[in-house]
N, C-alpha and C. Protein backbone atom coordinates (compact mmCIF):
# COMPACT_ATOMS: atom_id res chain seq x y z
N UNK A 1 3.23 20.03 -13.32
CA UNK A 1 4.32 19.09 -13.38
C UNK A 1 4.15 18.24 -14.64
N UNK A 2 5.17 17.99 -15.67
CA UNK A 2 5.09 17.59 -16.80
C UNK A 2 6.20 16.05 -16.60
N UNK A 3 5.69 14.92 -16.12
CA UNK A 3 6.44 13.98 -16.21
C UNK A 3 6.62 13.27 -18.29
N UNK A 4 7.88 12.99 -18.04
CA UNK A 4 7.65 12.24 -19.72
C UNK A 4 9.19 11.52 -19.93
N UNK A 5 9.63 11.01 -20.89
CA UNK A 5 10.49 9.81 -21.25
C UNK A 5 10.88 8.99 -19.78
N UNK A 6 12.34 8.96 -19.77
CA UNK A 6 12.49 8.53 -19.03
C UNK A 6 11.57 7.80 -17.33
N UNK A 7 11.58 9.22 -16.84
CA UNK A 7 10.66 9.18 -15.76
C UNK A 7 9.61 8.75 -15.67
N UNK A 8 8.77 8.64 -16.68
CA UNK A 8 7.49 8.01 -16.73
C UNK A 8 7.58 6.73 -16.90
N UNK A 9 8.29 6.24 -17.42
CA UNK A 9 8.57 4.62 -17.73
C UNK A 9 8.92 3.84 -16.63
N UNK A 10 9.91 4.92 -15.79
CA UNK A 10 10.65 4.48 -14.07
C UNK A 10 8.97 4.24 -13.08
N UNK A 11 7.96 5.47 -13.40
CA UNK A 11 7.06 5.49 -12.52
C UNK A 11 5.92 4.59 -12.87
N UNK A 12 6.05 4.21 -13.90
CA UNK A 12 5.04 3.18 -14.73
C UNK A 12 5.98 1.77 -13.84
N UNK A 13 6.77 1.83 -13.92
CA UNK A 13 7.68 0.03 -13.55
C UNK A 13 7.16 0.61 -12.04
N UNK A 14 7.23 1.00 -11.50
CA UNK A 14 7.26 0.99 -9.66
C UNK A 14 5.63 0.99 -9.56
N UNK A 15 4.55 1.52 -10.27
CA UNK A 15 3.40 1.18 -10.50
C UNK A 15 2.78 0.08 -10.54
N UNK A 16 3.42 -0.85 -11.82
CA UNK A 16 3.63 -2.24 -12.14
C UNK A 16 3.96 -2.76 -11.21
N UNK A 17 5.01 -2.84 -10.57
CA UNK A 17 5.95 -3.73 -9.45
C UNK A 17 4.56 -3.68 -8.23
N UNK A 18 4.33 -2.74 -7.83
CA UNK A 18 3.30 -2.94 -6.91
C UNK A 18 2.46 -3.31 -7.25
N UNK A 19 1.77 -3.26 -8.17
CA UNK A 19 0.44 -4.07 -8.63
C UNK A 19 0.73 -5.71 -9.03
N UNK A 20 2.10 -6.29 -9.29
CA UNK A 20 2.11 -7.61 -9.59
C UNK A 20 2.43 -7.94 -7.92
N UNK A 21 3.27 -7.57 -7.31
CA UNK A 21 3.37 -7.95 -5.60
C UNK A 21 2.14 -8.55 -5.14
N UNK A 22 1.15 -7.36 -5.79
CA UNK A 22 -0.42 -7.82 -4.55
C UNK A 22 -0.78 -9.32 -5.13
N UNK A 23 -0.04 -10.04 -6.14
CA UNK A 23 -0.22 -11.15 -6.80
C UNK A 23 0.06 -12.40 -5.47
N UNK A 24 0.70 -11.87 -4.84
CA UNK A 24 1.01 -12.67 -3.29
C UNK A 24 -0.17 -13.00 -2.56
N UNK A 25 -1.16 -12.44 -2.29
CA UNK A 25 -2.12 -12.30 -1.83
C UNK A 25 -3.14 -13.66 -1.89
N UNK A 26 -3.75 -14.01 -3.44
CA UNK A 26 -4.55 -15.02 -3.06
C UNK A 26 -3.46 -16.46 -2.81
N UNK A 27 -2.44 -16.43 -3.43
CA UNK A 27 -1.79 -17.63 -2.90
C UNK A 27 -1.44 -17.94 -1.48
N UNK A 28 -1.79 -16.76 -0.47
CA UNK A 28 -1.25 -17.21 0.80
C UNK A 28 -3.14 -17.38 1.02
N UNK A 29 -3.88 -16.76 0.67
CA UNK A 29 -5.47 -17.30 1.10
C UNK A 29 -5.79 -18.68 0.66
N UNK A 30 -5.19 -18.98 -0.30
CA UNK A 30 -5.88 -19.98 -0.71
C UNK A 30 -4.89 -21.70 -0.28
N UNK A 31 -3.39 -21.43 0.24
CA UNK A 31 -2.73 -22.04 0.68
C UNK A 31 -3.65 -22.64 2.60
N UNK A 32 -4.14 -21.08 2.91
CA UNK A 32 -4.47 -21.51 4.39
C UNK A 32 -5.59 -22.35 4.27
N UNK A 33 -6.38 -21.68 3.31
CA UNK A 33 -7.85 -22.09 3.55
C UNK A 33 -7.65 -23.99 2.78
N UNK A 34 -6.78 -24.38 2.16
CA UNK A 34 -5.85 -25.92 2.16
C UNK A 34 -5.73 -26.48 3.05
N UNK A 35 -4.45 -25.89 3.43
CA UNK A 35 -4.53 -25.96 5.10
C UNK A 35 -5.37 -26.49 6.46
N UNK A 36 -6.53 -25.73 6.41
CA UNK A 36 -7.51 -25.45 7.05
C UNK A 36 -8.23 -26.77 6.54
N UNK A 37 -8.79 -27.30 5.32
CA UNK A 37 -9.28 -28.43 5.19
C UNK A 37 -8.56 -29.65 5.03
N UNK A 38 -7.01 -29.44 4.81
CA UNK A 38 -5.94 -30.43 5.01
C UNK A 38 -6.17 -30.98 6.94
N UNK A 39 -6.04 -30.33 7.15
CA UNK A 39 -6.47 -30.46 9.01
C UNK A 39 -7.56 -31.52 9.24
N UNK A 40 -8.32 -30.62 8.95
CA UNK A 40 -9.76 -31.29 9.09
C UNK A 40 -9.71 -32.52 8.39
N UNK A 41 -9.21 -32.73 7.16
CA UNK A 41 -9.65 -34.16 6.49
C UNK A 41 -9.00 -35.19 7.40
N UNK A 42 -7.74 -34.86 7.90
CA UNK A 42 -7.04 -35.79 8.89
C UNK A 42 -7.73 -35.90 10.16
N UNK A 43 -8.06 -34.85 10.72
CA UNK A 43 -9.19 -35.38 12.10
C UNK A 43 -10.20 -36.33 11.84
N UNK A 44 -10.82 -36.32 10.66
CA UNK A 44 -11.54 -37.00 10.02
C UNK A 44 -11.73 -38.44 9.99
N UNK A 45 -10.19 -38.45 9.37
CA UNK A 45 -9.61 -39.89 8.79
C UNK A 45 -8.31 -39.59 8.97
N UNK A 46 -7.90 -40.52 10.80
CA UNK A 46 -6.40 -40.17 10.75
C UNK A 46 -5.61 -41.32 10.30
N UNK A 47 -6.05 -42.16 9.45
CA UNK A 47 -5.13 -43.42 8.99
C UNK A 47 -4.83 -42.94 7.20
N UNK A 48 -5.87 -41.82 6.78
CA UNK A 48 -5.18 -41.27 5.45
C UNK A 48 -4.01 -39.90 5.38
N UNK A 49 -3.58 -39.78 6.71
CA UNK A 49 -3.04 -39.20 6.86
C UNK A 49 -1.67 -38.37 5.74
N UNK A 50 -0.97 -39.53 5.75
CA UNK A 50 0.16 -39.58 4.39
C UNK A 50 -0.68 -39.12 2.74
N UNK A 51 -1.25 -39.66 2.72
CA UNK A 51 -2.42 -39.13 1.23
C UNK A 51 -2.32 -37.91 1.36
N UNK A 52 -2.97 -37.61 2.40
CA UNK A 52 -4.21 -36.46 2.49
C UNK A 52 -2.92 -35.47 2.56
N UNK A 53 -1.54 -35.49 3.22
CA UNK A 53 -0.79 -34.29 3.05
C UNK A 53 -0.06 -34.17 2.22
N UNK A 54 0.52 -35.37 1.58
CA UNK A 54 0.92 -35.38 0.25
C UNK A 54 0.29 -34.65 -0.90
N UNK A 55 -0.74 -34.80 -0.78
CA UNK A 55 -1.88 -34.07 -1.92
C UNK A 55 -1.98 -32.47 -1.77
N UNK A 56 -2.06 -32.08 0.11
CA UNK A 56 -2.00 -31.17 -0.15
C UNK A 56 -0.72 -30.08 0.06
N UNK A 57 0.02 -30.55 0.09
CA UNK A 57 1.15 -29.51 -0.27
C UNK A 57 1.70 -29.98 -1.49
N UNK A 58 1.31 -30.79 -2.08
CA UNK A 58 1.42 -30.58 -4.11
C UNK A 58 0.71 -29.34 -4.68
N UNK A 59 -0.67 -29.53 -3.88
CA UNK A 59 -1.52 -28.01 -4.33
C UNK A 59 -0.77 -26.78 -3.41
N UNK A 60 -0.16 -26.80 -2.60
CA UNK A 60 0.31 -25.65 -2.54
C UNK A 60 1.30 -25.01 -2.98
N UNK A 61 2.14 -26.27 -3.46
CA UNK A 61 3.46 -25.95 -3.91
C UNK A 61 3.17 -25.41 -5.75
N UNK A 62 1.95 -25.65 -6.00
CA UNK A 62 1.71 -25.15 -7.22
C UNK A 62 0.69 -23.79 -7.27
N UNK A 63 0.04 -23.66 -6.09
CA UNK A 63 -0.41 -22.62 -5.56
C UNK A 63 0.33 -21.67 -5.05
N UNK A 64 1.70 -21.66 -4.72
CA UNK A 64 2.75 -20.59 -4.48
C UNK A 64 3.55 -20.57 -5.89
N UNK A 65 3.49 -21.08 -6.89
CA UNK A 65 3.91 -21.12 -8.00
C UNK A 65 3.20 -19.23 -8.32
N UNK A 66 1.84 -18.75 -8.21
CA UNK A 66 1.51 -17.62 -8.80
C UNK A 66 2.25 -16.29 -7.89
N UNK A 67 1.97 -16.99 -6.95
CA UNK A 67 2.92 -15.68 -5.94
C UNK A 67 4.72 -15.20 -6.68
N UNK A 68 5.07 -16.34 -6.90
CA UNK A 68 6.52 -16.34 -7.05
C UNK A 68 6.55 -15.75 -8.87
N UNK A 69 5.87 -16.01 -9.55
CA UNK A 69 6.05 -15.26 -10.81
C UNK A 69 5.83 -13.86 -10.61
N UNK A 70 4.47 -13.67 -9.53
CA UNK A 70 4.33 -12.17 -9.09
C UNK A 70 5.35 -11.14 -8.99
N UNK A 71 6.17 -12.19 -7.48
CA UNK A 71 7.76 -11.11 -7.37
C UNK A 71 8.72 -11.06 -8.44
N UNK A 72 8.67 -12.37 -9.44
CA UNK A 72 10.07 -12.17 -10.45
C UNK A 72 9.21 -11.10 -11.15
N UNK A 73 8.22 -11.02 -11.76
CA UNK A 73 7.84 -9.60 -12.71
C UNK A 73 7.99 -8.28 -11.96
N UNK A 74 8.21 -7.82 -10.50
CA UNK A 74 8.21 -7.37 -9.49
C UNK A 74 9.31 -6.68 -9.90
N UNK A 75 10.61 -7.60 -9.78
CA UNK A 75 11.37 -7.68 -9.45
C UNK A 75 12.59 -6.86 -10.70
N UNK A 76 11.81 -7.70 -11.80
CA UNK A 76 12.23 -7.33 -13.48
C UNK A 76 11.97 -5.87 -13.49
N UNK A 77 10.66 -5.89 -13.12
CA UNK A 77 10.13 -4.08 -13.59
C UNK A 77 10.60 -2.69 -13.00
N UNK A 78 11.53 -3.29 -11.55
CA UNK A 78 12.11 -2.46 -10.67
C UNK A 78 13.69 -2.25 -10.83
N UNK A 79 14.05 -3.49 -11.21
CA UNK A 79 15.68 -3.86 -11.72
C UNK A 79 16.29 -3.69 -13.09
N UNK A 80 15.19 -3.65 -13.90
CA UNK A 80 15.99 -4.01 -14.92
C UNK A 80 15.00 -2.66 -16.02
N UNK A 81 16.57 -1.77 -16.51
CA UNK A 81 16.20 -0.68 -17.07
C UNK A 81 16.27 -0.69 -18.46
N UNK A 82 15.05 -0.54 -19.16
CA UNK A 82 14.68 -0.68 -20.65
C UNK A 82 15.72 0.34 -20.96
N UNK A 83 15.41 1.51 -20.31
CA UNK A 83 16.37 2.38 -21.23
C UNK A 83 17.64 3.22 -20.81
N UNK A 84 18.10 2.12 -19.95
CA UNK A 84 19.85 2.09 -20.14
C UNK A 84 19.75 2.64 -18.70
């Protein structure tokens, strides 16, 4: 089987597209494991309550920032055809 122009470029983007997707991945690990010590700091200290979640869904909301460039390159490489 001799893949080449066209087709290879289509199978290279659906290649791509899946490999930037798995870009989803540490942002939902690293959102929980936030999470997970966002919790705890409040059992902790439940009068810093307001701080302590404010702070951390700033870091998550910039921590889902990598996920979401993931799918737009995803998204580009699956949608949008270099060559016509």
């Amino acid at each position: 089987m001799n893949i080449s122009g066209q087709d290879l470029i289509r199978a290279c983007s659906a290649i791509g597209a899946g490999l930037a997707v798995i870009a989803g991945i540490g942002p939902g690990i690293g959102q929980g494991i936030a999470a997970g010590h966002g919790a705890a700091a409040v059992g902790r200290n439940p009068g810093a309550r307001g701080q302590i979640m404010s702070t951390m869904l700033l870091g998550q909301a910039v921590a889902e920032t990598t996920g979401l460039y993931g799918l737009l390159v995803a998204m580009l490489l699956l949608f949008v055809h270099p060559l016509g």
